[in-house]
Structure formats: structure tokens, C-alpha cells
C-alpha atoms as a PDB file:
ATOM      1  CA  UNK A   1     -15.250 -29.637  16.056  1.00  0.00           C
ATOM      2  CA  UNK A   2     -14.093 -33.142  15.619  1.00  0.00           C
ATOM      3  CA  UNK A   3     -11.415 -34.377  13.830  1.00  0.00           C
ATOM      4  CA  UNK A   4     -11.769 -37.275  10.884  1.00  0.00           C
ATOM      5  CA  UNK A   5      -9.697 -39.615  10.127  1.00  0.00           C
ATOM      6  CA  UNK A   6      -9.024 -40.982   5.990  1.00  0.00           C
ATOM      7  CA  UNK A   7     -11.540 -43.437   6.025  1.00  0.00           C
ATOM      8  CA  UNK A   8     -14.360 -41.255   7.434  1.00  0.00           C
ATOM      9  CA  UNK A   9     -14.404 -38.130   5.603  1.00  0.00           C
ATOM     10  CA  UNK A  10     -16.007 -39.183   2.297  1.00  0.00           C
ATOM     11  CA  UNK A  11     -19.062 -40.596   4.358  1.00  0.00           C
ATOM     12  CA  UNK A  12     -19.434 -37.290   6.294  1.00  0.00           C
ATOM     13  CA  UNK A  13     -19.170 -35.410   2.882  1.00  0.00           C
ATOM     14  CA  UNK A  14     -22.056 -37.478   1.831  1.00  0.00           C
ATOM     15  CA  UNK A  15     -23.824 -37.103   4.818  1.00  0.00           C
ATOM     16  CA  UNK A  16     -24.071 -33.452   4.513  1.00  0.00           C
ATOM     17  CA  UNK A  17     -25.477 -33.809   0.877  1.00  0.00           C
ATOM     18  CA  UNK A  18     -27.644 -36.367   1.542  1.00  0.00           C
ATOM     19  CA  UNK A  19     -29.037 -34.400   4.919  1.00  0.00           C
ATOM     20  CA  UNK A  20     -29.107 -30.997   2.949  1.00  0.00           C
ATOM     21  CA  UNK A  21     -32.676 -29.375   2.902  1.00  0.00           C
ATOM     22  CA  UNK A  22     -32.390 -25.807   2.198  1.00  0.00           C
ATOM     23  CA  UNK A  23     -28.496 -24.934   1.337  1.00  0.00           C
ATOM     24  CA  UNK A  24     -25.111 -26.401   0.266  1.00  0.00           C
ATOM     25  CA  UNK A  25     -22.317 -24.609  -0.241  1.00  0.00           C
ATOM     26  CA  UNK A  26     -19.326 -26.449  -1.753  1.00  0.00           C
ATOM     27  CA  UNK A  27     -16.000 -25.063  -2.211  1.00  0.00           C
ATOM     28  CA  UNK A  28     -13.201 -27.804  -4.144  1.00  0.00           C
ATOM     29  CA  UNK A  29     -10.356 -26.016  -5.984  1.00  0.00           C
ATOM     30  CA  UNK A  30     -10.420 -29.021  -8.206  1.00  0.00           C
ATOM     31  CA  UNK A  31     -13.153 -31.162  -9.735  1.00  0.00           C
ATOM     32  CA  UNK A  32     -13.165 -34.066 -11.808  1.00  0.00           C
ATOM     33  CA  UNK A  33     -16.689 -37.175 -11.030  1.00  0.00           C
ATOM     34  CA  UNK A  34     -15.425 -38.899 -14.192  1.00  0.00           C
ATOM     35  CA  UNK A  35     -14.749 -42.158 -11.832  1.00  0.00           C
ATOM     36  CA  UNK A  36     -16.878 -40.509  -8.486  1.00  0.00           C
ATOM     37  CA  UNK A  37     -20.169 -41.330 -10.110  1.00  0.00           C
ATOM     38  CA  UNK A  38     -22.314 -41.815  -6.946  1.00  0.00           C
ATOM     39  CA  UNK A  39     -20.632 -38.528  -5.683  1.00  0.00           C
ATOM     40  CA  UNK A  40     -22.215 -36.622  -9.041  1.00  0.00           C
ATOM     41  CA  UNK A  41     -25.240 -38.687  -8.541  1.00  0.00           C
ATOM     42  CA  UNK A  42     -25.939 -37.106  -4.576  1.00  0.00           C
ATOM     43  CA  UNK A  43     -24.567 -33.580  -6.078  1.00  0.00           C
ATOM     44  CA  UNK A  44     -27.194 -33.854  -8.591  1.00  0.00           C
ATOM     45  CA  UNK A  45     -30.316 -35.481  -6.067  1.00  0.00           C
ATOM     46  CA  UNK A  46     -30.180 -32.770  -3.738  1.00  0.00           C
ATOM     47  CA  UNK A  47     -29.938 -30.266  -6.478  1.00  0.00           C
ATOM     48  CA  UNK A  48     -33.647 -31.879  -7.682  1.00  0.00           C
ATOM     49  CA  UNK A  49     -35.038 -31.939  -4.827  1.00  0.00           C
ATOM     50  CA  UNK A  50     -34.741 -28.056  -4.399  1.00  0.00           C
ATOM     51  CA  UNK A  51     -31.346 -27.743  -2.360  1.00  0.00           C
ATOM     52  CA  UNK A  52     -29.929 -24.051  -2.841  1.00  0.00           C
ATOM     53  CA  UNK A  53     -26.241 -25.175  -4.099  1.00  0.00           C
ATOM     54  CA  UNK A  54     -23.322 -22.922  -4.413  1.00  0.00           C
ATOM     55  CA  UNK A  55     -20.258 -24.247  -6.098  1.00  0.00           C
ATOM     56  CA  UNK A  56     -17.485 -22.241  -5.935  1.00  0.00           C
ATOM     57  CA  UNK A  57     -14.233 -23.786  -7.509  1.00  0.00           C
ATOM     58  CA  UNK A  58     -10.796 -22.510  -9.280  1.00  0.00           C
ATOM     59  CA  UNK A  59     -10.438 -20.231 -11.746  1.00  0.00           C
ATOM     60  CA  UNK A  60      -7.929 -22.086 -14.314  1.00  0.00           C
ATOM     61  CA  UNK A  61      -8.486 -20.406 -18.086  1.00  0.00           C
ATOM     62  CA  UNK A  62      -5.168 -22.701 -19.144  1.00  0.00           C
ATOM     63  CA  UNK A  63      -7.750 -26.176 -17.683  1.00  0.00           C
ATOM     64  CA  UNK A  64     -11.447 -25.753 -17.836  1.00  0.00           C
ATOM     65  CA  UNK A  65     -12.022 -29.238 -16.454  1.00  0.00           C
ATOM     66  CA  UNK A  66     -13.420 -28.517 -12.990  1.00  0.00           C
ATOM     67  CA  UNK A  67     -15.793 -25.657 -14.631  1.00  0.00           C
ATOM     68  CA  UNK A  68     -17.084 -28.064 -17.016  1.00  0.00           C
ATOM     69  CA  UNK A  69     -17.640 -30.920 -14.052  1.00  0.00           C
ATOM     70  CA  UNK A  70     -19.605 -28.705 -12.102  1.00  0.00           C
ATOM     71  CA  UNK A  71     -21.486 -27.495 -15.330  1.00  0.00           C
ATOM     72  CA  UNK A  72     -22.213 -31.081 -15.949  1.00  0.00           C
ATOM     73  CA  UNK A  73     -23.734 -31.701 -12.630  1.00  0.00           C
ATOM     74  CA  UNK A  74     -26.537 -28.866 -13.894  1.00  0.00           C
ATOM     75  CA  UNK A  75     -24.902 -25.883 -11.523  1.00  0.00           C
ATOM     76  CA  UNK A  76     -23.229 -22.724 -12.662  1.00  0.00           C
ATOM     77  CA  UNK A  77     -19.670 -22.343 -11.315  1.00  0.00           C
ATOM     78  CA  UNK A  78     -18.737 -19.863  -8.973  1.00  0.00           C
ATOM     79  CA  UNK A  79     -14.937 -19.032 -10.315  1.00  0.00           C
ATOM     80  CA  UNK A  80     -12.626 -17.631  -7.777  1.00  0.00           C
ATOM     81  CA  UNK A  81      -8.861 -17.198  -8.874  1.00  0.00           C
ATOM     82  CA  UNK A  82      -6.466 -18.706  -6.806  1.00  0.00           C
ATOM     83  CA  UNK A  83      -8.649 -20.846  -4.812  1.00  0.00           C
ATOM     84  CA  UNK A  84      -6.699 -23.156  -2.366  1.00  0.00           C
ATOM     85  CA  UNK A  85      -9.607 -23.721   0.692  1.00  0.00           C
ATOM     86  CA  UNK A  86     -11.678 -26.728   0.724  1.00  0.00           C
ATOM     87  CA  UNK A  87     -14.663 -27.045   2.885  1.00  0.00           C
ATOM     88  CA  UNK A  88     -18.241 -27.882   2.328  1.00  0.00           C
ATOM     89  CA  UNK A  89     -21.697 -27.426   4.638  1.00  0.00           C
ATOM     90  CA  UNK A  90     -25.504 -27.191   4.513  1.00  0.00           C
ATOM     91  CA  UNK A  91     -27.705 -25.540   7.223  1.00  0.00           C
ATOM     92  CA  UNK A  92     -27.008 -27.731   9.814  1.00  0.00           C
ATOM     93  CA  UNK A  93     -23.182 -29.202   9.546  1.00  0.00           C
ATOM     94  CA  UNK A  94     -20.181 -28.628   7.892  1.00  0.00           C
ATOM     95  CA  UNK A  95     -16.393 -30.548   7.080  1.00  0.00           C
ATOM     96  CA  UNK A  96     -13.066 -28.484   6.473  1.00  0.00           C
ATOM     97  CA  UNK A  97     -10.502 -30.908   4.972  1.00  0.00           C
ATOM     98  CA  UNK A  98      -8.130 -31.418   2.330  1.00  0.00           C
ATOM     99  CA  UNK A  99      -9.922 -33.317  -0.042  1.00  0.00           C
ATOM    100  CA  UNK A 100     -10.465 -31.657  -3.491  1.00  0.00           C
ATOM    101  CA  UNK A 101     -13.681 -33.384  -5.072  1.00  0.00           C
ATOM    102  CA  UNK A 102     -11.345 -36.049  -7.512  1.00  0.00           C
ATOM    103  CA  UNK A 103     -12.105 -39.250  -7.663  1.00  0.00           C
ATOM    104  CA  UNK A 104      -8.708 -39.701  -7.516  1.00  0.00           C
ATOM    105  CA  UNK A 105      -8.235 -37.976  -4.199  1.00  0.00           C
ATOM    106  CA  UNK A 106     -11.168 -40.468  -2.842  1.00  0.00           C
ATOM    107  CA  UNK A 107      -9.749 -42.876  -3.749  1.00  0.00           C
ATOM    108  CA  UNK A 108      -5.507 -43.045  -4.096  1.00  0.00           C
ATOM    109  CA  UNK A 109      -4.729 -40.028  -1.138  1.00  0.00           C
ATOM    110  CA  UNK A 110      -4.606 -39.914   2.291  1.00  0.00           C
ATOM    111  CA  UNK A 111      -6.764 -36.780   3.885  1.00  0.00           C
ATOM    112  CA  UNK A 112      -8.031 -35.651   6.909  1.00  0.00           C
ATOM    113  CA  UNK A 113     -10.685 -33.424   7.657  1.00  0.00           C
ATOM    114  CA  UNK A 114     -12.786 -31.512  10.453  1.00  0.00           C
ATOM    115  CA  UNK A 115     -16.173 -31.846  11.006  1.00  0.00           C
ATOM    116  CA  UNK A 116     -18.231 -28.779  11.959  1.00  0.00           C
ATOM    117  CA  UNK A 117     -20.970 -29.382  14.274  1.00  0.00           C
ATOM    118  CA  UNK A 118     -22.450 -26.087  15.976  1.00  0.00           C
ATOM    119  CA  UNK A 119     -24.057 -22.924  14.518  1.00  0.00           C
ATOM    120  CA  UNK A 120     -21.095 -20.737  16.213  1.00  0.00           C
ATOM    121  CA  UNK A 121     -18.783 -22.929  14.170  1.00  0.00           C
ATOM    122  CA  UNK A 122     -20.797 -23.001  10.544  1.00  0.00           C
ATOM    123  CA  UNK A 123     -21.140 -19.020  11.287  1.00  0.00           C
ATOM    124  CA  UNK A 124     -17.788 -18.738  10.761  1.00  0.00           C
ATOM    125  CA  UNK A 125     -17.409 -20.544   7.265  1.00  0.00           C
ATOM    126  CA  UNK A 126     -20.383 -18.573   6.499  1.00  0.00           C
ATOM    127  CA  UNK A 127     -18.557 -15.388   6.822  1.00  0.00           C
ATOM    128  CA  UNK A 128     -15.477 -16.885   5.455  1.00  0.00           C
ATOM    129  CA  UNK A 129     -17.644 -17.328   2.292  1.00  0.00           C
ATOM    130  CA  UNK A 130     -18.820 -13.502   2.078  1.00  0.00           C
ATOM    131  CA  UNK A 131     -15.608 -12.379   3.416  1.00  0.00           C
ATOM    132  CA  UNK A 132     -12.897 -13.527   1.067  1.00  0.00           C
ATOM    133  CA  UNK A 133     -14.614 -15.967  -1.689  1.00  0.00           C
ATOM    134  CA  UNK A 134     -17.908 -13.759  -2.808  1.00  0.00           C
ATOM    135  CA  UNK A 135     -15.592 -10.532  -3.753  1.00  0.00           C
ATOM    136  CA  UNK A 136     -13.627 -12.640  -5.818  1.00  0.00           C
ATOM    137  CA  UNK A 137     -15.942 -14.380  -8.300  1.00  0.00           C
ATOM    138  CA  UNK A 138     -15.070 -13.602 -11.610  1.00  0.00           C
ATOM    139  CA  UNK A 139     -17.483 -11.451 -13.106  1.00  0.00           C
ATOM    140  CA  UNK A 140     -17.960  -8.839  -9.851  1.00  0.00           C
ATOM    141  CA  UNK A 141     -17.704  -5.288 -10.608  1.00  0.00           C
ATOM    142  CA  UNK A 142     -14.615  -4.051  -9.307  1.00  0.00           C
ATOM    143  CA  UNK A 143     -15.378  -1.145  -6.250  1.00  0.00           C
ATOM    144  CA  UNK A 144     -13.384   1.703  -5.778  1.00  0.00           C
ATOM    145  CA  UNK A 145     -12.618   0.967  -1.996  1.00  0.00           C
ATOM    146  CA  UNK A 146     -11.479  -2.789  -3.830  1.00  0.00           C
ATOM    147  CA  UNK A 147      -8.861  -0.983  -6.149  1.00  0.00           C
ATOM    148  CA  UNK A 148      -7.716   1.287  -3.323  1.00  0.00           C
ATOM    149  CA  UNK A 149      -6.684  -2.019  -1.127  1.00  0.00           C
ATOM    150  CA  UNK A 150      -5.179  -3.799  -4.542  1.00  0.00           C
ATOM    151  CA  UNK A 151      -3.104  -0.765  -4.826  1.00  0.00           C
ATOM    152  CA  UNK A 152      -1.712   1.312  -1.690  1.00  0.00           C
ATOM    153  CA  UNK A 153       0.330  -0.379   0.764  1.00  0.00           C
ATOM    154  CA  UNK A 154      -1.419  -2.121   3.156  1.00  0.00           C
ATOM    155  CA  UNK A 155       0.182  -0.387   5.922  1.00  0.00           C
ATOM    156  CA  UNK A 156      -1.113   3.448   4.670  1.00  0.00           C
ATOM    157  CA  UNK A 157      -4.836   2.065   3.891  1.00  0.00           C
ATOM    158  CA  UNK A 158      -4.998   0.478   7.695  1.00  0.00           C
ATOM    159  CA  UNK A 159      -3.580   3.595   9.403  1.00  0.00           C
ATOM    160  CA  UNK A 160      -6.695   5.691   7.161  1.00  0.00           C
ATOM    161  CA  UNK A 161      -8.874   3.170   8.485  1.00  0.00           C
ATOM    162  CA  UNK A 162      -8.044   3.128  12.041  1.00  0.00           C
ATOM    163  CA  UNK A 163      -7.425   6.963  12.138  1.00  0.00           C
ATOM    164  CA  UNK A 164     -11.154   7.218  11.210  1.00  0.00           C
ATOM    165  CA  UNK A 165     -12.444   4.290  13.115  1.00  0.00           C
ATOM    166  CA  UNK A 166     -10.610   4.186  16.281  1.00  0.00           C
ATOM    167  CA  UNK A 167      -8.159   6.795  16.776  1.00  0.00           C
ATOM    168  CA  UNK A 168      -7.084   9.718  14.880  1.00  0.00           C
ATOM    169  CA  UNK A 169      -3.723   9.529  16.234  1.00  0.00           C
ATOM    170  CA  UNK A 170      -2.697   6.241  15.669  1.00  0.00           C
ATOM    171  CA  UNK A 171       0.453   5.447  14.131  1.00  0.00           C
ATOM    172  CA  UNK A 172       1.381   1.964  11.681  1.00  0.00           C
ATOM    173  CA  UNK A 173       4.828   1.048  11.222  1.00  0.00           C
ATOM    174  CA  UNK A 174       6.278  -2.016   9.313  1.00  0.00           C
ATOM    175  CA  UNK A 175       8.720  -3.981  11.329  1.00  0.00           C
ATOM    176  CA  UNK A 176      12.105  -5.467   9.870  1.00  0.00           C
ATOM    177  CA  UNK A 177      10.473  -8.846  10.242  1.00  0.00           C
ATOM    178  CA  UNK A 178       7.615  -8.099   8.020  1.00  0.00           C
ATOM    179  CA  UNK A 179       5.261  -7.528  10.915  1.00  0.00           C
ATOM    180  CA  UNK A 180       3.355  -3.892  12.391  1.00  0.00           C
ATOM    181  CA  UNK A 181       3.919  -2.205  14.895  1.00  0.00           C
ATOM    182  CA  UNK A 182       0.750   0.034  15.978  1.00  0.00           C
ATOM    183  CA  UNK A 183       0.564   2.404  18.666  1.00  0.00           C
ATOM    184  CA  UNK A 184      -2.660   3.211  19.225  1.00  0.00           C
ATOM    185  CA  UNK A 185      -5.928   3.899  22.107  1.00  0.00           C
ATOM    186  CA  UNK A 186      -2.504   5.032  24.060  1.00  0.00           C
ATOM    187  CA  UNK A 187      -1.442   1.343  23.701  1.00  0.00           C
ATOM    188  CA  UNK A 188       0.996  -0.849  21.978  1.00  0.00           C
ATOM    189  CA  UNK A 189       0.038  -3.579  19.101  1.00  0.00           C
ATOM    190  CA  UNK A 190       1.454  -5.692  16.848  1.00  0.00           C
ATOM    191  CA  UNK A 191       0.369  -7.922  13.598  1.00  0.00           C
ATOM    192  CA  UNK A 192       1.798 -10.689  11.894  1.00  0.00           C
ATOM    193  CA  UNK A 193       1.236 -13.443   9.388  1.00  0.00           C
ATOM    194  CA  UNK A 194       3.382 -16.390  10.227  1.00  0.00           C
ATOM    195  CA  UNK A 195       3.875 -20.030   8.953  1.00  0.00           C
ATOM    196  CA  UNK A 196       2.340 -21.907   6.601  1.00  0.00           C
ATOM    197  CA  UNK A 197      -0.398 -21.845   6.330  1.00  0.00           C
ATOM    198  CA  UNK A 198      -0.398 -18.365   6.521  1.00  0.00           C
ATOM    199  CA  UNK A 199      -1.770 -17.419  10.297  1.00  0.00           C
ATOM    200  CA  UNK A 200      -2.822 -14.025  11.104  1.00  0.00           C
ATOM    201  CA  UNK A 201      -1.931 -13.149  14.404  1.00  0.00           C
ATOM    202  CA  UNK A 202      -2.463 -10.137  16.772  1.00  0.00           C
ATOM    203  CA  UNK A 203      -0.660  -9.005  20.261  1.00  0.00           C
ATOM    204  CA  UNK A 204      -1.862  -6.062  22.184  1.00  0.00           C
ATOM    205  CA  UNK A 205       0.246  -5.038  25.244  1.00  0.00           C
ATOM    206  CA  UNK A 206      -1.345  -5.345  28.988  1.00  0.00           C
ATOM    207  CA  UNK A 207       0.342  -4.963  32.631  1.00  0.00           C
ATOM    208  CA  UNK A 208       1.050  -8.320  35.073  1.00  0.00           C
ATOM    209  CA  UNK A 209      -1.983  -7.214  36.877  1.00  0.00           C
ATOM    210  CA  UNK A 210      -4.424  -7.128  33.939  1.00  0.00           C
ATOM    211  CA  UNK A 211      -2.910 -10.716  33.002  1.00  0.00           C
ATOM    212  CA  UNK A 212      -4.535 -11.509  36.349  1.00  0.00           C
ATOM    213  CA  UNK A 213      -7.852 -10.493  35.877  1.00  0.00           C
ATOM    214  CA  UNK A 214      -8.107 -11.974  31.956  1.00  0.00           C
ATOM    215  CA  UNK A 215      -9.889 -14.789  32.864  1.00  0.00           C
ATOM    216  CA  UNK A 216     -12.608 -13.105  34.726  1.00  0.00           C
ATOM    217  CA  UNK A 217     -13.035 -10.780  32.340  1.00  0.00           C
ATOM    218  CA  UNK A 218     -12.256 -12.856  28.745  1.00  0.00           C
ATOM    219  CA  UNK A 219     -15.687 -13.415  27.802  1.00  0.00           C
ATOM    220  CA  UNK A 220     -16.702  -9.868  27.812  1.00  0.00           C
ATOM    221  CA  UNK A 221     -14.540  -8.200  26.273  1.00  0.00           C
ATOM    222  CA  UNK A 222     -13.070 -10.931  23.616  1.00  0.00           C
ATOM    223  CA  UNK A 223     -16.038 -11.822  21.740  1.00  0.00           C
ATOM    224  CA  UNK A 224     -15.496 -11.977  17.963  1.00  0.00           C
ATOM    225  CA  UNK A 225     -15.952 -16.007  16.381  1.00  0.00           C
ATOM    226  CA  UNK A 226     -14.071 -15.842  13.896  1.00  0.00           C
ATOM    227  CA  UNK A 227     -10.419 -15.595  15.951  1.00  0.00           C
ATOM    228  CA  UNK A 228      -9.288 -17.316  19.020  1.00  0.00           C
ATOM    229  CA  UNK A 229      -7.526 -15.725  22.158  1.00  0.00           C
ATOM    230  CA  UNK A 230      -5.558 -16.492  24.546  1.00  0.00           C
ATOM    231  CA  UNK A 231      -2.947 -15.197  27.494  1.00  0.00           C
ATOM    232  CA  UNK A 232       0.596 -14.433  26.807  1.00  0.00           C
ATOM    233  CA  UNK A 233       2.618 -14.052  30.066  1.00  0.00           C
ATOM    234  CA  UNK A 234       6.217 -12.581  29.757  1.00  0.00           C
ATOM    235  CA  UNK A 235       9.181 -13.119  30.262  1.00  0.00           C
ATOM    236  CA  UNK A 236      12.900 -12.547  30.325  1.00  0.00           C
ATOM    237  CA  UNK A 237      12.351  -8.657  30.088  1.00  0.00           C
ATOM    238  CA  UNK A 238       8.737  -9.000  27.503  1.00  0.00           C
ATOM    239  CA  UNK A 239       5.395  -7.244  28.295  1.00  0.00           C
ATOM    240  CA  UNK A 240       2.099  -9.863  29.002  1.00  0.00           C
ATOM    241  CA  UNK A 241       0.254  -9.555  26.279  1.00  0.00           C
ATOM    242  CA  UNK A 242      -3.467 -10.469  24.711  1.00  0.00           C
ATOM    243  CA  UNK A 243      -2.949 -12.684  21.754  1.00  0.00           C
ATOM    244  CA  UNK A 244      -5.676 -13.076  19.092  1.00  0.00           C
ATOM    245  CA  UNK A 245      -5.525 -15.614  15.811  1.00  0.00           C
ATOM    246  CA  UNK A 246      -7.507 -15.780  13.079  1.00  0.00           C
ATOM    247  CA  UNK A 247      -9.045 -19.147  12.803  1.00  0.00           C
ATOM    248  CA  UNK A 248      -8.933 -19.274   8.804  1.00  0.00           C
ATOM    249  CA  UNK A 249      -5.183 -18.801   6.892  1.00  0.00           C
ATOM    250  CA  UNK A 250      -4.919 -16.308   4.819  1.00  0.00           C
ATOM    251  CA  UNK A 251      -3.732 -16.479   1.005  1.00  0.00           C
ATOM    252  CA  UNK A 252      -0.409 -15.058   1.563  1.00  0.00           C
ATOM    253  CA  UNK A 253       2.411 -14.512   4.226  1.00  0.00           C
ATOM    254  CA  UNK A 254       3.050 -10.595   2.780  1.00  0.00           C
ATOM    255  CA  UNK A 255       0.143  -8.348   3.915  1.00  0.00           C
ATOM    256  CA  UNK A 256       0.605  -6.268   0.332  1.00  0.00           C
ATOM    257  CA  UNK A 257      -0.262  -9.917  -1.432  1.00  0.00           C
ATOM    258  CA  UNK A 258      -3.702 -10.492  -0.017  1.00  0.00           C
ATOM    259  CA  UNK A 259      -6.355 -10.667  -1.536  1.00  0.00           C
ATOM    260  CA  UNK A 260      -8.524  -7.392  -1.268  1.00  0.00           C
ATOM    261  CA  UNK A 261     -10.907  -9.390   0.865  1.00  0.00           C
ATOM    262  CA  UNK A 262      -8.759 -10.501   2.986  1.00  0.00           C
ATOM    263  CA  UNK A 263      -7.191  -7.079   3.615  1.00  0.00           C
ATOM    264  CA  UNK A 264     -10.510  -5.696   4.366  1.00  0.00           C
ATOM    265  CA  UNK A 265     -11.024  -7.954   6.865  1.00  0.00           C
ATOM    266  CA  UNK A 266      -7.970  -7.761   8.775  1.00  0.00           C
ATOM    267  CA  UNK A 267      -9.043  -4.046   8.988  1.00  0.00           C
ATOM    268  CA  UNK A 268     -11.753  -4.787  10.799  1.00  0.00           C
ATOM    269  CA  UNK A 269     -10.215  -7.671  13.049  1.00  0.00           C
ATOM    270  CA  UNK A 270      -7.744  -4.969  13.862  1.00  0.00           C
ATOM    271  CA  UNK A 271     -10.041  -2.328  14.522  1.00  0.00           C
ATOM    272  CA  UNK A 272     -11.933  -5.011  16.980  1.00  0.00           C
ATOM    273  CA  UNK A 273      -9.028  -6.181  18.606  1.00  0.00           C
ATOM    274  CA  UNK A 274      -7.857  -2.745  19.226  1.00  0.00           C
ATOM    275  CA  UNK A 275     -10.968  -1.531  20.784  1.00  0.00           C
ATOM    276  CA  UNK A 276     -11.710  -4.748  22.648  1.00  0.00           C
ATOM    277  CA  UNK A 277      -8.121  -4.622  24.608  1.00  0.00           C
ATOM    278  CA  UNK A 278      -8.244  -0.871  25.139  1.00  0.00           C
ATOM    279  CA  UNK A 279     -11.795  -1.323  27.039  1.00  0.00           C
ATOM    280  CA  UNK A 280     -10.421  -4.475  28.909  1.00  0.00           C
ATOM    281  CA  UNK A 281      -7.642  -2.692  30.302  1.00  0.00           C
ATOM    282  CA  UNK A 282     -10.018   0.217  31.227  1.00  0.00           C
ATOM    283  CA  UNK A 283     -12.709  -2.845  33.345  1.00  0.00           C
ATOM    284  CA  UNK A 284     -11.234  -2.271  36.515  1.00  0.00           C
END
């Protein structure tokens, strides 16, 4: 990953359309090429030439303007309320930034961006796509499993998934903070979202002499691309502890306000985490 300053970004955006063979996926909350003609024009070139493009923008009923834009480039929209992200990649490279497709932005605002470089790293946005933008599209039939995480508490539809996935004695608790408390795999865990933007973050509890033997054993056990770990040594009477974060924010800083997506993700990053501490502790 490497980071881009203002005056670079709109020449790596290009460069990805330009360098696009087989797929580009574009995802701007906001879209308006009235005064970004040669943007439209590469949009609409790699579109002819056969270029698999999937626009996903905002879902605004009140403000149809980015819907039309993208209509008028000869794509169909993919709608997704509340869309805040902005990234864009082909097959080969991608760029996370802050720049909504506006002229204006191109032009009058100061952004900065990140520019993707390895598979590992475009995997990632590619599951970001499935994971929390496909289920949202306007116009997807509405599952069961969907309605059951838009409606129970969070907290009661993780401890049914964990009881069946990982331990049937596992116990969720909400914290005073907002956070959870999860004893499970005859361990302690926790989960919070903190900041903005909204960072998922997990801690699972380990001994001083684990904490020694982490680094040998790190790449075994803590494998999953989509979070990043690290060592938490204690102190002033605290336990060491595994920490995992989920590279991507999430839409909200209350677990209940997520999108049903997101929620059913964290269910499995939990589930992971869980199981990946319980057998490092057990790698003597």
C-alpha cells in the first residue's frame, strides 16, 4: 500500500481505467462528469472496449443526479443506501481515497488516497464488495437470516451463532461502555467499535508466557486478510492480550445500527478470532 498525495490521485484513478482489461469496479457515493469530461470519456472507453464495470453509488430518491451520471455514461447503477466508502480497482490495482467522482472534488478539494498494489490487498476490497455493498443494492430480495440480524439485538443473534459454531456454552454480555464481553473456548474476549471512523476491534485474553511465544507462532495461527493483529502487553494489573482490527470501518459505532452485512460479518470475524486464539494458546 502506498500512500498518495492531492496531486497524484486523479492520475492513478485514470491509470486503473485506462489499464483495465477484464473488470472495474467503482464505488463514488456521489457523481456528477458535467465539468470531468475526459473522466466520462475513459469511464465510457473501457466500457467499449469490453471492460466488466460495476458502479455502485448512493441511493438518494430526494437527488437522482449521481444515478442519472452513471446512466449517462451507458452503465446501470448499482444503488446502495447510505453509501459513504470510496474506492475503485480493476484486476490488477486498486486506490481507496476520499475523492467522490465530482468534478468539483478534482478540481476545488484537497484528498488523499491509497493505492493498492498486491492481490492480498485487492482480495480484501473484493470481499469488502460482497460483504457489505452486494446485500445492499436496492432491488435484492430480502432473506430471512437478513431480517433476523435487522431485528434482534446484535448481542442475542452472535451468542446463537457462536453457541452453534464454536461453543455451546458461550456467554455475550454488553458492557457499560457499549462494548462485549464474551467468555468463551474457556477464555475471555472482548469487542468494540471505537472512533471515527468506526473501527472494529477484538481482544482475546493470553498469559505473559504465551505473549512470548506470539511471534513465533503469529503466522499460523492469525491468518485472516481482512484484519490486522498485533501484541498487547499489560500492565498496571491488565491481562496480555491478542488484539485484532478490522481493516475496513464499519457504518456505525452501535453494533444494533449496522448494516445486516456488516453484522454478519463480524459474526464470522468473531467466530475466527475466537477459534484462532483458543488453538494458539493450546500450540505449546
Amino acid at each position: 500500500m502506498k500512500i498518495l498525495p492531492p496531486h497524484k490521485i486523479s492520475g492513478a484513478l485514470f491509470d486503473l481505467i485506462h489499464e483495465a482489461q477484464q473488470e472495474l469496479v467503482l464505488v463514488s457515493p456521489y457523481v456528477n462528469l458535467t465539468h470531468w469530461k475526459q473522466l466520462a470519456t475513459a469511464i465510457k472507453a473501457a466500457h467499449a472496449r469490453g471492460v466488466r464495470i460495476t458502479f455502485f453509488t448512493r441511493h438518494e430518491p430526494n437527488d437522482p443526479t449521481s444515478k442519472e451520471q452513471v446512466e449517462a455514461l451507458g452503465i446501470t447503477p448499482q444503488l446502495v443506501p447510505w453509501l459513504h466508502a470510496k474506492f475503485y480497482f480493476n484486476e490488477t490495482s486498486g486506490l481507496i481515497t476520499s475523492l467522490n467522482l465530482l468534478g468539483s472534488s478534482n478540481s476545488n478539494s484537497i484528498e488523499i488516497g491509497s493505492q493498492l498494489e498486491t492481490a492480498e490487498e485487492l482480495k480484501v476490497l473484493r470481499q469488502f464488495v460482497q460483504q457489505y455493498l452486494a446485500p445492499q443494492q436496492l432491488g435484492q430480495p430480502v432473506k430471512n437470516e437478513d431480517k433476523r440480524f435487522d431485528t434482534q439485538d446484535f448481542s442475542q443473534v452472535l451468542t446463537d451463532y457462536l453457541k452453534d459454531e464454536v461453543d455451546k456454552a458461550c456467554v455475550v454480555t454488553y458492557e457499560p461502555d457499549k462494548s462485549l464481553s464474551i467468555q468463551a473456548l474457556r477464555n475471555s474476549f472482548s469487542a468494540t467499535i471505537e472512533g471515527f471512523p468506526h473501527q472494529f476491534m477484538m481482544d482475546g485474553v493470553i498469559s505473559g508466557r504465551e505473549a512470548d511465544r506470539y511471534k513465533a507462532k503469529q503466522k499460523k495461527h492469525f491468518t485472516s486478510p481482512a484484519v490486522r493483529y498485533k501484541l498487547e502487553r499489560g500492565n498496571a494489573g491488565y491481562y496480555d492480550a491478542i488484539q485484532a482490527t478490522l481493516i475496513q470501518p464499519l457504518s456505525n459505532k452501535n453494533f444494533n445500527r449496522l448494516m445486516s452485512a456488516e453484522k454478519k460479518q463480524l459474526c464470522l470475524l468473531i467466530a475466527d478470532f475466537l477459534r484462532a486464539v483458543r488453538a494458539f494458546k493450546d500450540d505449546y
